[in-house]
C-alpha atoms as a PDB file:
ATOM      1  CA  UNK A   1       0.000   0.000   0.000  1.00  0.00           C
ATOM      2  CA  UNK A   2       1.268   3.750  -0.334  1.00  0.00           C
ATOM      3  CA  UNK A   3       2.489   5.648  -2.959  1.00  0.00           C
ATOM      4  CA  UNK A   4       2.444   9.259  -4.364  1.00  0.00           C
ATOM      5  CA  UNK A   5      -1.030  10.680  -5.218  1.00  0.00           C
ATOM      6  CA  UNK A   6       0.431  14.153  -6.110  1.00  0.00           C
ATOM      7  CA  UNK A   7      -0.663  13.129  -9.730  1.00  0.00           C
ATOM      8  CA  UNK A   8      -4.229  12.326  -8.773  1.00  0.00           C
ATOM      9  CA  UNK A   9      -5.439  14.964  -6.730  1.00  0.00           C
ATOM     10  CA  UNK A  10      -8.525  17.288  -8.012  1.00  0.00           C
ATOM     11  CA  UNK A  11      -9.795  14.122  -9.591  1.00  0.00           C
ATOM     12  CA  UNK A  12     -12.724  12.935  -8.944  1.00  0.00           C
ATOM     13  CA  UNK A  13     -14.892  10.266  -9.576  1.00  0.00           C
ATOM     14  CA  UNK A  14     -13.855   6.915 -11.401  1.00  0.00           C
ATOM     15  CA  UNK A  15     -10.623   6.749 -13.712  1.00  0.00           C
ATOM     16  CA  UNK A  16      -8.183   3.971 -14.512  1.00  0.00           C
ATOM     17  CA  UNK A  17      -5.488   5.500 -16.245  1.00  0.00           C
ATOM     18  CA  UNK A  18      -2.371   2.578 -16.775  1.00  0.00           C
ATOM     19  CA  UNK A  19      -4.057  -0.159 -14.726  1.00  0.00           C
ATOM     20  CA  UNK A  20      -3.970   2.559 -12.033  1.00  0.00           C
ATOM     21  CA  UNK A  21      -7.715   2.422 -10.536  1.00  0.00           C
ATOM     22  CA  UNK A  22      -8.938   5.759  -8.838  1.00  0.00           C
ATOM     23  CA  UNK A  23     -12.689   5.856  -7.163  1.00  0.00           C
ATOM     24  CA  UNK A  24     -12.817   8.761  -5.370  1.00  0.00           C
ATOM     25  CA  UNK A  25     -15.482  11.760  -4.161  1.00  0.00           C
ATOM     26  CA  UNK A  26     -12.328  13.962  -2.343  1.00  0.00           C
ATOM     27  CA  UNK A  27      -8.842  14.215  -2.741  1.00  0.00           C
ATOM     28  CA  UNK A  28      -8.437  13.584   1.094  1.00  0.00           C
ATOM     29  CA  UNK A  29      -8.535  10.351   3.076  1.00  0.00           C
ATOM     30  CA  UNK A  30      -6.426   8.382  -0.520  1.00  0.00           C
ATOM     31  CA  UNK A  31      -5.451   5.082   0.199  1.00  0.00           C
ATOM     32  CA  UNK A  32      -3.489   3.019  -2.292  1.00  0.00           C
ATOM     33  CA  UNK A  33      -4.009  -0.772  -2.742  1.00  0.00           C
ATOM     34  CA  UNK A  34      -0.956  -2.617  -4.796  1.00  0.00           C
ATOM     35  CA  UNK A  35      -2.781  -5.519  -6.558  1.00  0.00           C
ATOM     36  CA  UNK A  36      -0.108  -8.021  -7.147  1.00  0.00           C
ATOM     37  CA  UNK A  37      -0.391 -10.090  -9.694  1.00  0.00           C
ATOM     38  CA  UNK A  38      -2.232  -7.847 -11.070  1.00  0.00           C
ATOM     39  CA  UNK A  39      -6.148  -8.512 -12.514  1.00  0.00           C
ATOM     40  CA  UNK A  40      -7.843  -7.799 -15.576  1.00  0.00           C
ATOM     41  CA  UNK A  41     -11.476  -6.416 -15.759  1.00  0.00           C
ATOM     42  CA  UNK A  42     -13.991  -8.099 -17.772  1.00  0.00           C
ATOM     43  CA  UNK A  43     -14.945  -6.855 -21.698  1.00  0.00           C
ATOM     44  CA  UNK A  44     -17.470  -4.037 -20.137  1.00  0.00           C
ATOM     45  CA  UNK A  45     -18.310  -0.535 -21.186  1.00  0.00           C
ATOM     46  CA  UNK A  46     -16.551   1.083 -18.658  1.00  0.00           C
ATOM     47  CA  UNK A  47     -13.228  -0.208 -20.115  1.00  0.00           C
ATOM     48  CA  UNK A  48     -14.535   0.761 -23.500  1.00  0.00           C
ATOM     49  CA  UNK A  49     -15.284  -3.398 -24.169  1.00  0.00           C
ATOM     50  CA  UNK A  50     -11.310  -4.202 -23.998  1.00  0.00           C
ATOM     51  CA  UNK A  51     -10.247  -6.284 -20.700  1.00  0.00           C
ATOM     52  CA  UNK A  52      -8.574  -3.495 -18.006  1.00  0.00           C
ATOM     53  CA  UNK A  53      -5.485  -4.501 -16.235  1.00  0.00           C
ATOM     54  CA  UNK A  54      -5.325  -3.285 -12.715  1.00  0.00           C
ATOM     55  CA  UNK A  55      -2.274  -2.747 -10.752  1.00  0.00           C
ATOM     56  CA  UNK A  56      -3.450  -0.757  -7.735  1.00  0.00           C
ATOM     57  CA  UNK A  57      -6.734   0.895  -7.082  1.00  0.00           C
ATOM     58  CA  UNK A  58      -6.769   3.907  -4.980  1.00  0.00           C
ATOM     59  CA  UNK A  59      -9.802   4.898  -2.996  1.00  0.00           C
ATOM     60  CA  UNK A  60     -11.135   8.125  -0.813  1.00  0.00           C
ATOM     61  CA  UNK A  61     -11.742   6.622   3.050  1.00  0.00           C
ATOM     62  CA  UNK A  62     -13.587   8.597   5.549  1.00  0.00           C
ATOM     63  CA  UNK A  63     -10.880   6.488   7.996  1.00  0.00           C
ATOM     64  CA  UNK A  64      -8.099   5.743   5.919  1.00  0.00           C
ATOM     65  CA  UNK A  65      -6.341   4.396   8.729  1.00  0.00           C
ATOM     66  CA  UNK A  66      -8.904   2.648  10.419  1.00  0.00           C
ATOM     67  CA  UNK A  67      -8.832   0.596   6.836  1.00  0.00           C
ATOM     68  CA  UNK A  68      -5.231   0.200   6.849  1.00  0.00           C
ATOM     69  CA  UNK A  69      -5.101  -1.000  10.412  1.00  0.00           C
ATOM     70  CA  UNK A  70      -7.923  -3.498   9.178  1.00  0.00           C
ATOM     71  CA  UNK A  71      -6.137  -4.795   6.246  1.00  0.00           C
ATOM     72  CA  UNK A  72      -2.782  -5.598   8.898  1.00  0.00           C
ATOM     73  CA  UNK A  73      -2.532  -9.424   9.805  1.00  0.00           C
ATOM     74  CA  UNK A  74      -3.698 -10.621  13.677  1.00  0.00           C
ATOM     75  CA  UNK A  75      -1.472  -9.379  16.226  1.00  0.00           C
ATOM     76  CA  UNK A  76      -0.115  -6.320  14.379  1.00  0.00           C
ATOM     77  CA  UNK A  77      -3.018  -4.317  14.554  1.00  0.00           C
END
């Protein structure tokens, strides 16, 4: 998880630029998820009918670190 979101901030909404996945309503709160191996979307309109790779998705939390500490394996939390 982590990573710079310089280059995604005053975006909004739903963009997947690269593989890189951005669903967002505020440019606070970012969290990035590395998706390793990375997945591939399904033939949809959203990815103009071609599969989508994805290779992190990045998401506005309301607790960002409530989510991280979620995400951390028993006993580290």
């Amino acid at each position: 998880m982590g990573g710079s979101q310089a280059d995604i901030r005053g975006t909004y909404g739903m963009h997947h630029p690269s593989g890189r996945w951005l669903v967002n309503g505020s440019a606070d709160g970012l969290v990035e998820l590395t998706i390793e191996p990375p997945c591939y979307t399904k033939h949809r309109p959203i990815v103009m009918f071609t599969r989508g790779k994805v290779k992190s998705l990045t998401l506005s939390l309301a607790d960002p670190d409530g989510f991280i500490a979620a995400l951390q394996p028993p006993g580290q939390r």
